[in-house]
C-alpha atoms as a PDB file:
ATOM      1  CA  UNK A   1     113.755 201.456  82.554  1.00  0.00           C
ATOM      2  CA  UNK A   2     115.475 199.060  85.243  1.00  0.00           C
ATOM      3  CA  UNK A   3     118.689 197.561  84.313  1.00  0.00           C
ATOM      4  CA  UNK A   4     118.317 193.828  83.341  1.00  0.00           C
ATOM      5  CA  UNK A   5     120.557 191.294  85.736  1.00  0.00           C
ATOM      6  CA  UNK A   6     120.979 187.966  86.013  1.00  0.00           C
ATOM      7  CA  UNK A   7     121.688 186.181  88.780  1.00  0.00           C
ATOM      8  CA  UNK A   8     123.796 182.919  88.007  1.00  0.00           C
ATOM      9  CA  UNK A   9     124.054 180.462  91.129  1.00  0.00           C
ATOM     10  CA  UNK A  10     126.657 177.644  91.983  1.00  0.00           C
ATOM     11  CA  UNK A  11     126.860 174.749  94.170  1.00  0.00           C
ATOM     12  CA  UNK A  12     130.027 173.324  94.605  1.00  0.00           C
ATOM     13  CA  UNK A  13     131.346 170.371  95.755  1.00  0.00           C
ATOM     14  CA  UNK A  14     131.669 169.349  99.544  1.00  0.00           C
ATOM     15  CA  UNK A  15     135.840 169.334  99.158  1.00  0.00           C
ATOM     16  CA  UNK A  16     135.676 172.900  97.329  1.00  0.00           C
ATOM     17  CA  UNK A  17     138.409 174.758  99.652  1.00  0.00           C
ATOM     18  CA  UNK A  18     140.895 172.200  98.729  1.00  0.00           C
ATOM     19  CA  UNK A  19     140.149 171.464  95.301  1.00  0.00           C
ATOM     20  CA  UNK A  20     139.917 174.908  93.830  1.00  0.00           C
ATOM     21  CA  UNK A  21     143.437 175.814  94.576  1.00  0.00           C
ATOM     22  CA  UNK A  22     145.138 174.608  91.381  1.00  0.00           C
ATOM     23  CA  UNK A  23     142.347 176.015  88.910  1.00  0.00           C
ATOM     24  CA  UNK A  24     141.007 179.090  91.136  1.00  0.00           C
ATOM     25  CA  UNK A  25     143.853 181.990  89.419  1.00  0.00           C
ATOM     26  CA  UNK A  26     142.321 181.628  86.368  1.00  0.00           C
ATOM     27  CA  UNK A  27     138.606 181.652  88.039  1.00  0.00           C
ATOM     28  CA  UNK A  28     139.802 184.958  89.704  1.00  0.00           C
ATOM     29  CA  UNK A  29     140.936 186.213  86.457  1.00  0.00           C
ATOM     30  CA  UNK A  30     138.099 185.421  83.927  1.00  0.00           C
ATOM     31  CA  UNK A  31     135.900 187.124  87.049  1.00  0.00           C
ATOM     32  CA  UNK A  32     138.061 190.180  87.192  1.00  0.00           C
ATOM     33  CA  UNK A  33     138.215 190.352  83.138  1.00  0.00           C
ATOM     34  CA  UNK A  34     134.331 190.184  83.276  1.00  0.00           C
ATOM     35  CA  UNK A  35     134.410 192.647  85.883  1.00  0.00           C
ATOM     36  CA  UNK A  36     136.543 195.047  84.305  1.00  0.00           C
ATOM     37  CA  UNK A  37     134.577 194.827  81.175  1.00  0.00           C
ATOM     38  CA  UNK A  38     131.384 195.848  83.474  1.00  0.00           C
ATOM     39  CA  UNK A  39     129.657 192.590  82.382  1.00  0.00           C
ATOM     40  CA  UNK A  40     129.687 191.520  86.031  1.00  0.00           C
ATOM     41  CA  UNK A  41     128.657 193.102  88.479  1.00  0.00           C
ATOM     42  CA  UNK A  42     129.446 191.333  91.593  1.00  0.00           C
ATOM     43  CA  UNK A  43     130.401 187.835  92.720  1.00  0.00           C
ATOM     44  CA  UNK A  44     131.243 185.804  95.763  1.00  0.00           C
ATOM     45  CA  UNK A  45     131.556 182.846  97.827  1.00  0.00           C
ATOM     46  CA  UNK A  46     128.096 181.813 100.209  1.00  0.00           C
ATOM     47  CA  UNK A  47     128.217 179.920 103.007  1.00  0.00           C
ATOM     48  CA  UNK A  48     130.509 179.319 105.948  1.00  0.00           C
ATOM     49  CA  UNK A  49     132.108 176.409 104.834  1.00  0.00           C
ATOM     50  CA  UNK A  50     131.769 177.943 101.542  1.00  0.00           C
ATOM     51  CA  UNK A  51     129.430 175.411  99.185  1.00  0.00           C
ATOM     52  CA  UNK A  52     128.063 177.904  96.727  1.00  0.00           C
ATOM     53  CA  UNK A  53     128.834 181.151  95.268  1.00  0.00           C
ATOM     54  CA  UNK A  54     126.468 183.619  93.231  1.00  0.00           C
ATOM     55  CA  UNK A  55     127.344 185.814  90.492  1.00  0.00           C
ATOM     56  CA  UNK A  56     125.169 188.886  89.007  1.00  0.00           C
ATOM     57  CA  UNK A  57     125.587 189.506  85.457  1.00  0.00           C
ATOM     58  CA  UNK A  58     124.508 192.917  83.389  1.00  0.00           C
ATOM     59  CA  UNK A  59     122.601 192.420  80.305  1.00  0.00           C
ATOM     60  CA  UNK A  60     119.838 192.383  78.225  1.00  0.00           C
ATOM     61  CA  UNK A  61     119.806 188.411  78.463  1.00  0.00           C
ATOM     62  CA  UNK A  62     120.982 186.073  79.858  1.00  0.00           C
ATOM     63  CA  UNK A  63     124.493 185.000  77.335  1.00  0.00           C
ATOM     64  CA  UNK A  64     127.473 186.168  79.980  1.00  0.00           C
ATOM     65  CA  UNK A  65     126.485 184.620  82.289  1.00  0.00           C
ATOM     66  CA  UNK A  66     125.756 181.032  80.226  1.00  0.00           C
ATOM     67  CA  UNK A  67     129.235 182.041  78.273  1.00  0.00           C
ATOM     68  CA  UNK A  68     130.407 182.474  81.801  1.00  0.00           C
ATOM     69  CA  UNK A  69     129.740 179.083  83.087  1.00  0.00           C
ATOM     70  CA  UNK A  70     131.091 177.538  79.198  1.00  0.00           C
ATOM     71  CA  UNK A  71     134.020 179.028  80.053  1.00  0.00           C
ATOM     72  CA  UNK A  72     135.161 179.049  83.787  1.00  0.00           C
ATOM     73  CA  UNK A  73     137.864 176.499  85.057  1.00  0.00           C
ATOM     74  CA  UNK A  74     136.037 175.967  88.120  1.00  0.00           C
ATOM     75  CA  UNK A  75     133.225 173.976  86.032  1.00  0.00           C
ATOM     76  CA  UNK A  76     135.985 172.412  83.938  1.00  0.00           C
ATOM     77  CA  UNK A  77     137.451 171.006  86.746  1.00  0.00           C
ATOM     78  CA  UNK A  78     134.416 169.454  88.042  1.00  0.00           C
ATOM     79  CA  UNK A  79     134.339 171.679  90.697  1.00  0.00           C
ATOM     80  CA  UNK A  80     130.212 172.655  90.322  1.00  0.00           C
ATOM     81  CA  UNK A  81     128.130 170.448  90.638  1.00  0.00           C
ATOM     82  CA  UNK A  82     125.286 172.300  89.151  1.00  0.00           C
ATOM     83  CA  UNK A  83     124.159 175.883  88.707  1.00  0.00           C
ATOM     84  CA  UNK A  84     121.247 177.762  87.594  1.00  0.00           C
ATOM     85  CA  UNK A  85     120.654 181.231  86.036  1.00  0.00           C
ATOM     86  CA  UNK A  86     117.541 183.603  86.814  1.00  0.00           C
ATOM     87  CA  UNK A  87     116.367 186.949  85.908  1.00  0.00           C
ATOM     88  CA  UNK A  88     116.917 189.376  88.507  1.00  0.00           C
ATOM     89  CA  UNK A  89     113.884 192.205  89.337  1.00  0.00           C
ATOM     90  CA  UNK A  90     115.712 194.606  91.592  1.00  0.00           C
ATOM     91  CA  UNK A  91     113.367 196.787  93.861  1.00  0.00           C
ATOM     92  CA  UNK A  92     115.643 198.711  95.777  1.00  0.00           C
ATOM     93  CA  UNK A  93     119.413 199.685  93.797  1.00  0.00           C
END
């Protein structure tokens, strides 16, 4: 059986280069923990300048990555201005 994903995307603010400075240590680190903990799987910025960033999340539902979002500074901070999460059906590993 496939492994269930789920893909959880950002948009960010126009300013977000600037702005995430102060808060983005403890962004890095909640990522890393989830990484660690092999409920993420991988994660980055999109976009050149950067205005969105995608995260894929290991599970059988969706929870990390909505406890993800609950929990990251970066959405705290004001610094998304909306996201959405969707199932993932991965063809090719």
């Amino acid at each position: 059986m496939p492994e269930s994903l789920y893909v959880l995307f950002y948009d960010y603010v126009p300013d977000i280069l600037e702005r995430r400075v102060p808060h983005r240590a403890a962004h890095l680190e909640l990522v890393r923990r989830l990484y660690d903990d092999g409920v993420l799987v991988m994660a980055g910025a999109v976009g050149d300048p950067v205005d969105s960033a995608l995260f894929v999340f290991r599970g059988p539902t969706e929870l990390a990555a909505r406890a993800f979002v609950a929990d990251d500074p970066y959405g705290a901070a004001g610094l998304v201005t909306s996201h959405r999460i969707v199932p993932w059906m991965v063809v090719v590993p």
